[in-house]
N, C-alpha and C. Protein backbone atom coordinates (compact mmCIF):
# COMPACT_ATOMS: atom_id res chain seq x y z
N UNK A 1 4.05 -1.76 -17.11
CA UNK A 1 5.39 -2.14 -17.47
C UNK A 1 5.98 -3.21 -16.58
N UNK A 2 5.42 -3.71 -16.23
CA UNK A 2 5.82 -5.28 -14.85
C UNK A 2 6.60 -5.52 -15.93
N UNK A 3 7.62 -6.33 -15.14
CA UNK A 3 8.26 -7.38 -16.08
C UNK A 3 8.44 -8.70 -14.93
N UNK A 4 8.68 -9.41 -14.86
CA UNK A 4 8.85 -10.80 -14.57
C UNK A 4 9.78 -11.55 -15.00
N UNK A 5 10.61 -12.22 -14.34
CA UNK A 5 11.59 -12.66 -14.50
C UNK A 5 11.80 -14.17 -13.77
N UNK A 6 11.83 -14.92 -14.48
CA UNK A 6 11.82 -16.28 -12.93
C UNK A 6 12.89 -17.25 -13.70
N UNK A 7 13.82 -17.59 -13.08
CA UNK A 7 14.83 -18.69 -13.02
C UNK A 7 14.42 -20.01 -12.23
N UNK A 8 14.84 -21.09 -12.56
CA UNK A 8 14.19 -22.39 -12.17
C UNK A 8 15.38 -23.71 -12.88
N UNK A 9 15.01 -23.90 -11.79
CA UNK A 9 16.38 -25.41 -11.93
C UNK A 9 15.17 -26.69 -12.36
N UNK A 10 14.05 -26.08 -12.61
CA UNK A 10 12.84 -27.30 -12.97
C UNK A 10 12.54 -26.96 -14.31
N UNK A 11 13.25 -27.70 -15.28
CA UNK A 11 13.14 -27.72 -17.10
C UNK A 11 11.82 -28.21 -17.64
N UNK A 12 11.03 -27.35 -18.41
CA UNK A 12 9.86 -27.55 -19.10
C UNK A 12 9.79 -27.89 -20.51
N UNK A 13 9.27 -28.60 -20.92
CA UNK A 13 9.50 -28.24 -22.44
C UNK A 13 8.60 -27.49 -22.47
N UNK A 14 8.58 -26.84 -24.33
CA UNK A 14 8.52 -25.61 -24.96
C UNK A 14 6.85 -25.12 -24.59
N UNK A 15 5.78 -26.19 -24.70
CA UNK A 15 4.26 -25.81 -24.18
C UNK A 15 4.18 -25.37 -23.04
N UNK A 16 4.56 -26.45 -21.86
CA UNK A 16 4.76 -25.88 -20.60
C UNK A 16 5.05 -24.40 -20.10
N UNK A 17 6.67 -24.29 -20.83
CA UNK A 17 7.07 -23.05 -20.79
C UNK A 17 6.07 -21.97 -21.04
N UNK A 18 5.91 -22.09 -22.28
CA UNK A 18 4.23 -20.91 -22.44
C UNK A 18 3.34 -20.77 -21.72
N UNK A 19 2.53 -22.06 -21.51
CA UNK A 19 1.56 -22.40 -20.17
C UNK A 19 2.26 -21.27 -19.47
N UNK A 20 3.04 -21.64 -18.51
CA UNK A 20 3.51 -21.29 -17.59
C UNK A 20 3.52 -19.49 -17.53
N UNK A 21 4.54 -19.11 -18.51
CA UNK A 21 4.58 -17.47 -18.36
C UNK A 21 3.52 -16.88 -19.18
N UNK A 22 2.72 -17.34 -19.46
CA UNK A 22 1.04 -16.86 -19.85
C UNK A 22 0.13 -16.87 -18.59
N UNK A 23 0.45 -17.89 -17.83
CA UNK A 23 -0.01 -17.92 -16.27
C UNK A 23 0.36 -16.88 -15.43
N UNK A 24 1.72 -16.70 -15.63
CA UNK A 24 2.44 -15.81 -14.31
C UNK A 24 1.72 -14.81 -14.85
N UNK A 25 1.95 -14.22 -16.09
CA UNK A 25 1.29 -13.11 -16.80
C UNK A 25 -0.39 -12.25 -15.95
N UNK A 26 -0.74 -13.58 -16.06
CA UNK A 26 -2.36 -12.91 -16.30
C UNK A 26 -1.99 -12.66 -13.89
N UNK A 27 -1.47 -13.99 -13.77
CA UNK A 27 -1.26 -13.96 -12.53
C UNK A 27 -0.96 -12.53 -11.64
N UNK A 28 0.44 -12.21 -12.09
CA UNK A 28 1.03 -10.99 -11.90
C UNK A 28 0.00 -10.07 -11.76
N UNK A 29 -0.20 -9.57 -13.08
CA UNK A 29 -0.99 -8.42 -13.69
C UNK A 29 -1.98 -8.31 -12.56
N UNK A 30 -2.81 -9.20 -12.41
CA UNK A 30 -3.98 -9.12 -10.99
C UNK A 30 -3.76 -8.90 -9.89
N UNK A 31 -2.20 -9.37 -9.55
CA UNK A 31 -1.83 -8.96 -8.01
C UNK A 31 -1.44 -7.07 -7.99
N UNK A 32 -0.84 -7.21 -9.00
CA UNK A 32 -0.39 -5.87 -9.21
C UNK A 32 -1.09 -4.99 -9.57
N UNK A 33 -2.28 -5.49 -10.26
CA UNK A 33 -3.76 -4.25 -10.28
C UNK A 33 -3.35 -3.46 -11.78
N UNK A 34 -2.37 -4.17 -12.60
CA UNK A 34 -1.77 -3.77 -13.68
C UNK A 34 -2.72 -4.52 -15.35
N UNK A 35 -2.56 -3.61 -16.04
CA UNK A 35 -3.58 -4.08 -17.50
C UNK A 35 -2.17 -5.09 -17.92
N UNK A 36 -2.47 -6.41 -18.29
CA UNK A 36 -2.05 -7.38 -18.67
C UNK A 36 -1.10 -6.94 -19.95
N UNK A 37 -1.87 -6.16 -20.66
CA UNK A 37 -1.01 -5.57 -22.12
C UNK A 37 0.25 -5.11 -21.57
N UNK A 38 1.09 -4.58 -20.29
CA UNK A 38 1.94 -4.14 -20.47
C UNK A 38 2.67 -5.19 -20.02
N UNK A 39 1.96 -5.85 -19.23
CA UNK A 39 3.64 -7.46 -18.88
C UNK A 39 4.00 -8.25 -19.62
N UNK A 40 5.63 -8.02 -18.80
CA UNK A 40 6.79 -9.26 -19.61
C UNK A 40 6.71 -9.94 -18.82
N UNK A 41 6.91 -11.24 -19.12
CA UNK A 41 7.17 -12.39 -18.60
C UNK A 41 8.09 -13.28 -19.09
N UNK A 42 9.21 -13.80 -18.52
CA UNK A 42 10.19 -14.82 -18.69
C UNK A 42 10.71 -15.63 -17.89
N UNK A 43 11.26 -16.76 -18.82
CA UNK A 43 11.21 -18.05 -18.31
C UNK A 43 12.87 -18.67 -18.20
N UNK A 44 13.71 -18.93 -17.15
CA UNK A 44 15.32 -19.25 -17.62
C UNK A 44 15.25 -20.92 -17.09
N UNK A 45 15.59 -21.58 -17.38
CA UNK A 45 16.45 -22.97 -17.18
C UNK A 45 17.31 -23.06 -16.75
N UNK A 46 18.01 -22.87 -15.23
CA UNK A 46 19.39 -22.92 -15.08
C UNK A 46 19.78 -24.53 -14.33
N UNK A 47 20.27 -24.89 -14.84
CA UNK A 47 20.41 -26.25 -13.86
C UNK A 47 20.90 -26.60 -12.52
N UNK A 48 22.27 -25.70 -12.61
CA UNK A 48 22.90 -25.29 -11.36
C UNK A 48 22.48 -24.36 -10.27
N UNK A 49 21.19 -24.15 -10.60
CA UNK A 49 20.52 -23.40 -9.66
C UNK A 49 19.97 -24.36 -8.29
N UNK A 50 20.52 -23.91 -7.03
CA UNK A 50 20.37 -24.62 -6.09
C UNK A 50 19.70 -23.69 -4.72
N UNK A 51 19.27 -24.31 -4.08
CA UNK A 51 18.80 -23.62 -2.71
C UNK A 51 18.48 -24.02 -1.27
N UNK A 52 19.10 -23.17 -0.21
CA UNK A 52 19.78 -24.13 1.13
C UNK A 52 20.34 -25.26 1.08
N UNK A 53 21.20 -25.24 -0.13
CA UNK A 53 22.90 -26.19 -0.47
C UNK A 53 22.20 -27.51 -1.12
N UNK A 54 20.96 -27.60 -1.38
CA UNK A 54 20.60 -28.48 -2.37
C UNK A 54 20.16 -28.40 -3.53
N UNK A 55 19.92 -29.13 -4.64
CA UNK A 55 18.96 -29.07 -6.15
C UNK A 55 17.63 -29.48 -6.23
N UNK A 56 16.90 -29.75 -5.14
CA UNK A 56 15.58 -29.81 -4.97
C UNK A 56 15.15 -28.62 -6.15
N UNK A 57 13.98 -29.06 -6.49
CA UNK A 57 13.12 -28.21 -7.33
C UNK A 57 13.22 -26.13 -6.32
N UNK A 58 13.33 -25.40 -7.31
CA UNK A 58 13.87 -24.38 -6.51
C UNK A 58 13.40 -23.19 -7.72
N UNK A 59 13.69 -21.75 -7.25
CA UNK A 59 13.47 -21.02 -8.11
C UNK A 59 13.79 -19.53 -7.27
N UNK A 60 14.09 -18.42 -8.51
CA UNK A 60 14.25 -16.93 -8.45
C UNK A 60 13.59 -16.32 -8.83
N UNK A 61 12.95 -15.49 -8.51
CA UNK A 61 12.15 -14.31 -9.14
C UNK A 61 12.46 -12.95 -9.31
N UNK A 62 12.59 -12.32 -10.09
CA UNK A 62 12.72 -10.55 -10.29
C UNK A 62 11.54 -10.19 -10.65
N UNK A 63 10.83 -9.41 -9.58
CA UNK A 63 9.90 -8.82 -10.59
C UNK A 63 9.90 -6.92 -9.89
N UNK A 64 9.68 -6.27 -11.19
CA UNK A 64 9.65 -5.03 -11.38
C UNK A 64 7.81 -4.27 -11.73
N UNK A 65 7.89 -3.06 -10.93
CA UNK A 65 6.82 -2.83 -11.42
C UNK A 65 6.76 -1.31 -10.81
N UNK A 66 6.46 -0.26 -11.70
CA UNK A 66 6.24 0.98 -11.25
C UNK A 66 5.04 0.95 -9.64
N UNK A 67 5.38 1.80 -9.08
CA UNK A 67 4.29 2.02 -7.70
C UNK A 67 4.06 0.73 -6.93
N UNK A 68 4.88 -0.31 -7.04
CA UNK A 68 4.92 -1.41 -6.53
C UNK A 68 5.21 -0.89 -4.99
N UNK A 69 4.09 -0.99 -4.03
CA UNK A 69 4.35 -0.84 -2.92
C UNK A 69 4.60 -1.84 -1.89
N UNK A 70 5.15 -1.67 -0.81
CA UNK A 70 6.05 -2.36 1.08
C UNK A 70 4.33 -3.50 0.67
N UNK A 71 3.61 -2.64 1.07
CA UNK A 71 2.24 -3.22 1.70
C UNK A 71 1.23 -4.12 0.42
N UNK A 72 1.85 -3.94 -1.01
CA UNK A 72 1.36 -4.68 -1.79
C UNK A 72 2.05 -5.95 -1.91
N UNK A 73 3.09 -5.81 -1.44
CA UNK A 73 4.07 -7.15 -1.84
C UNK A 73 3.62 -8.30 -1.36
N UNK A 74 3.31 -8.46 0.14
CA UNK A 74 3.06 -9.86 0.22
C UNK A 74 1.98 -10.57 -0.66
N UNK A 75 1.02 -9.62 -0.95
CA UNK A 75 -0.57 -10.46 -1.83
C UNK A 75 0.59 -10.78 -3.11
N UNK A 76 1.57 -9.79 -3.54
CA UNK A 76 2.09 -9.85 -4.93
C UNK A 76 2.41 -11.16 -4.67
N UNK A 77 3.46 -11.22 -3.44
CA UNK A 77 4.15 -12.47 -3.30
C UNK A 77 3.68 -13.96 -3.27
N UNK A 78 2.11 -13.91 -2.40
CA UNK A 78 1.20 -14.65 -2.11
C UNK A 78 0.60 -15.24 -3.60
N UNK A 79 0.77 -14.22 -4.64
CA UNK A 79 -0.31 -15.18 -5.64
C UNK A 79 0.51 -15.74 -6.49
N UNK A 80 1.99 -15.25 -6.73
CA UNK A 80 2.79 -15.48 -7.42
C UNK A 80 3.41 -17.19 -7.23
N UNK A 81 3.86 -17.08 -6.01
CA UNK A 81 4.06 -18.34 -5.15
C UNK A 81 2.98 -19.89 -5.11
N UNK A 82 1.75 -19.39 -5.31
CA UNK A 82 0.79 -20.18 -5.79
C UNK A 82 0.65 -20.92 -7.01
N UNK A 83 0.88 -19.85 -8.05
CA UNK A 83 0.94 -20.14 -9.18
C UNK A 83 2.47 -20.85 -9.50
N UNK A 84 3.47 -20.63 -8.70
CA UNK A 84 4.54 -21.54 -9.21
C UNK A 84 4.31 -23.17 -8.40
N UNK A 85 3.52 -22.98 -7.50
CA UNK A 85 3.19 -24.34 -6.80
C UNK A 85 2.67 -25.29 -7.93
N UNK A 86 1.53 -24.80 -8.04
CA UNK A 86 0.64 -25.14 -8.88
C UNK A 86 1.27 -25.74 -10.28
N UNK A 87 1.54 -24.49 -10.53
CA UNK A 87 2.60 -25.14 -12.35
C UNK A 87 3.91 -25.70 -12.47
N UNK A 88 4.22 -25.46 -11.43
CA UNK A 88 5.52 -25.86 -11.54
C UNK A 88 6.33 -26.94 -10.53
N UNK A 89 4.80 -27.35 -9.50
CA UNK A 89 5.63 -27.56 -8.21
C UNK A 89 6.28 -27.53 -7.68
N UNK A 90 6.57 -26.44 -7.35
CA UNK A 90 8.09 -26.17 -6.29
C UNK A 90 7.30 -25.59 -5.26
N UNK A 91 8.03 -25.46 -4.03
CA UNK A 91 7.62 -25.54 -2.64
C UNK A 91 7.69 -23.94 -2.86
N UNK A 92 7.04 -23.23 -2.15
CA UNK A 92 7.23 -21.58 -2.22
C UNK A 92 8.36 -21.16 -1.21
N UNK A 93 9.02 -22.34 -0.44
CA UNK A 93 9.83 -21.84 0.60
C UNK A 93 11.34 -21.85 -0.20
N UNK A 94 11.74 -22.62 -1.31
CA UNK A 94 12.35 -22.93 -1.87
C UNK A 94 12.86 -21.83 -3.10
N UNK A 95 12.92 -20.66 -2.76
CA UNK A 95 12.99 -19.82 -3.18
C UNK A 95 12.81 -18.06 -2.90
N UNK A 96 13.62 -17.08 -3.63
CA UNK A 96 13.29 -15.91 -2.93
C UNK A 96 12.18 -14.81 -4.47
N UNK A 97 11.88 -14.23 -4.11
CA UNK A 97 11.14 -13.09 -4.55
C UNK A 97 11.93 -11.36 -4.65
N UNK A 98 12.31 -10.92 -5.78
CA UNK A 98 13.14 -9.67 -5.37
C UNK A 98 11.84 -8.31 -5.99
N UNK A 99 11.08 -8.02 -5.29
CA UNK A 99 9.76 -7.47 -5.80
C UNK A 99 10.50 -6.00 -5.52
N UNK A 100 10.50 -5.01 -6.79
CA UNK A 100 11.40 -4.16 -6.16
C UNK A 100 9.65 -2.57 -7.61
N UNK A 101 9.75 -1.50 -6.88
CA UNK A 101 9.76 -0.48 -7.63
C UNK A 101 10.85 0.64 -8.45
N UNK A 102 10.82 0.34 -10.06
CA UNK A 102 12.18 0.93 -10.29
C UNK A 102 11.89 2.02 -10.60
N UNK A 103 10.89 2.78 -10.41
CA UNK A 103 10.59 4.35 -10.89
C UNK A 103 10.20 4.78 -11.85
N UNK A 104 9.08 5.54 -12.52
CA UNK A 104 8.60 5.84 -13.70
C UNK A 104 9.89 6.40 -14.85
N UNK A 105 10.66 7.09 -13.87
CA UNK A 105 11.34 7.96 -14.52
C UNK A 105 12.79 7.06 -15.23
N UNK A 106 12.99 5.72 -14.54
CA UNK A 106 14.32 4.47 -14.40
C UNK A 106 13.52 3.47 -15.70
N UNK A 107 12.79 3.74 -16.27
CA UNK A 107 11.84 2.64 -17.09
C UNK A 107 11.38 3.26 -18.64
N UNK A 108 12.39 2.75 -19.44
CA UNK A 108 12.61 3.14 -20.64
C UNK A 108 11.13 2.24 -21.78
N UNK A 109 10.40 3.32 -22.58
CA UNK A 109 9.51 2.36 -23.21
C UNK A 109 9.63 3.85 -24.45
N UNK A 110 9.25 3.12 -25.67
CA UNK A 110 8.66 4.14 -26.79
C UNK A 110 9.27 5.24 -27.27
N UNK A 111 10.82 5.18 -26.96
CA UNK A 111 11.69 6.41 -26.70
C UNK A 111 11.95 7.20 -26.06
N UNK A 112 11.55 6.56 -24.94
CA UNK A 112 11.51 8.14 -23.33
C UNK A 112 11.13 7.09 -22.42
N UNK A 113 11.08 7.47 -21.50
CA UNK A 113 10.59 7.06 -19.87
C UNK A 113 8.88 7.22 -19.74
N UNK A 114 8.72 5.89 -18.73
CA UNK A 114 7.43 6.18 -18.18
C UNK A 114 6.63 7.75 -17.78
N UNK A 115 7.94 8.56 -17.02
CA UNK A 115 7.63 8.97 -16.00
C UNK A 115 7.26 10.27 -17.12
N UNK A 116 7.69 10.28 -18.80
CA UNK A 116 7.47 11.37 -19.91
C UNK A 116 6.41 11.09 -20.12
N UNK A 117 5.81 9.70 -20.24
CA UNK A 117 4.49 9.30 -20.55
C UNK A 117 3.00 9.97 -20.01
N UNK A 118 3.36 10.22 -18.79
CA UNK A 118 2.16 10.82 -17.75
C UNK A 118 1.89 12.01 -18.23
């Protein structure tokens, strides 16, 4: 159930865009040790998005993921950050990461919670 979330003051058109969160996708999923079938991935355009008081190429991330652990985050962070280099060029410093676990039981799918699923 990852979901992914990334804001970016760096506008793609519509292929790119795909490229891109088909990338984070498969990206994610591997850091996170997660089957690809369950991630979301999305893409925002904000223009006014700025960082350390400038509009340099920049970006936000939310990402969610059951059992997302302290000690998994940096690799999470590490491959994620790559892949926005890479596709998107933006500097990885130029931005934050909010890598959070929201709980089986906080994560609504299929009419019930993860945590009914088990």
């Amino acid at each position: 159930m990852p979901y992914l979330q990334l804001i970016t003051n760096v506008q793609l058109d519509d292929e790119r865009k795909m490229d891109l969160v088909k990338s984070l996708s498969k990206v994610a999923a591997t850091a996170l040790k997660k089957p690809e079938e369950y991630m979301s991935v999305s893409y925002e355009y904000n223009s006014t998005l700025i960082f350390a008081g400038t509009s340099e190429p920049c970006f936000q991330i939310g990402l969610i993921s059951i059992g997302l652990t302290p000690q998994a985050c940096p690799d999470v962070s590490a491959s994620i950050a790559a892949e926005l280099k890479s596709k998107l060029g933006v500097d990885p410093s130029r931005g934050y990461m909010n890598l959070q676990d929201p709980t089986a039981g906080r994560i609504g799918y299929a009419e019930t919670t993860f945590a009914q699923l088990k």
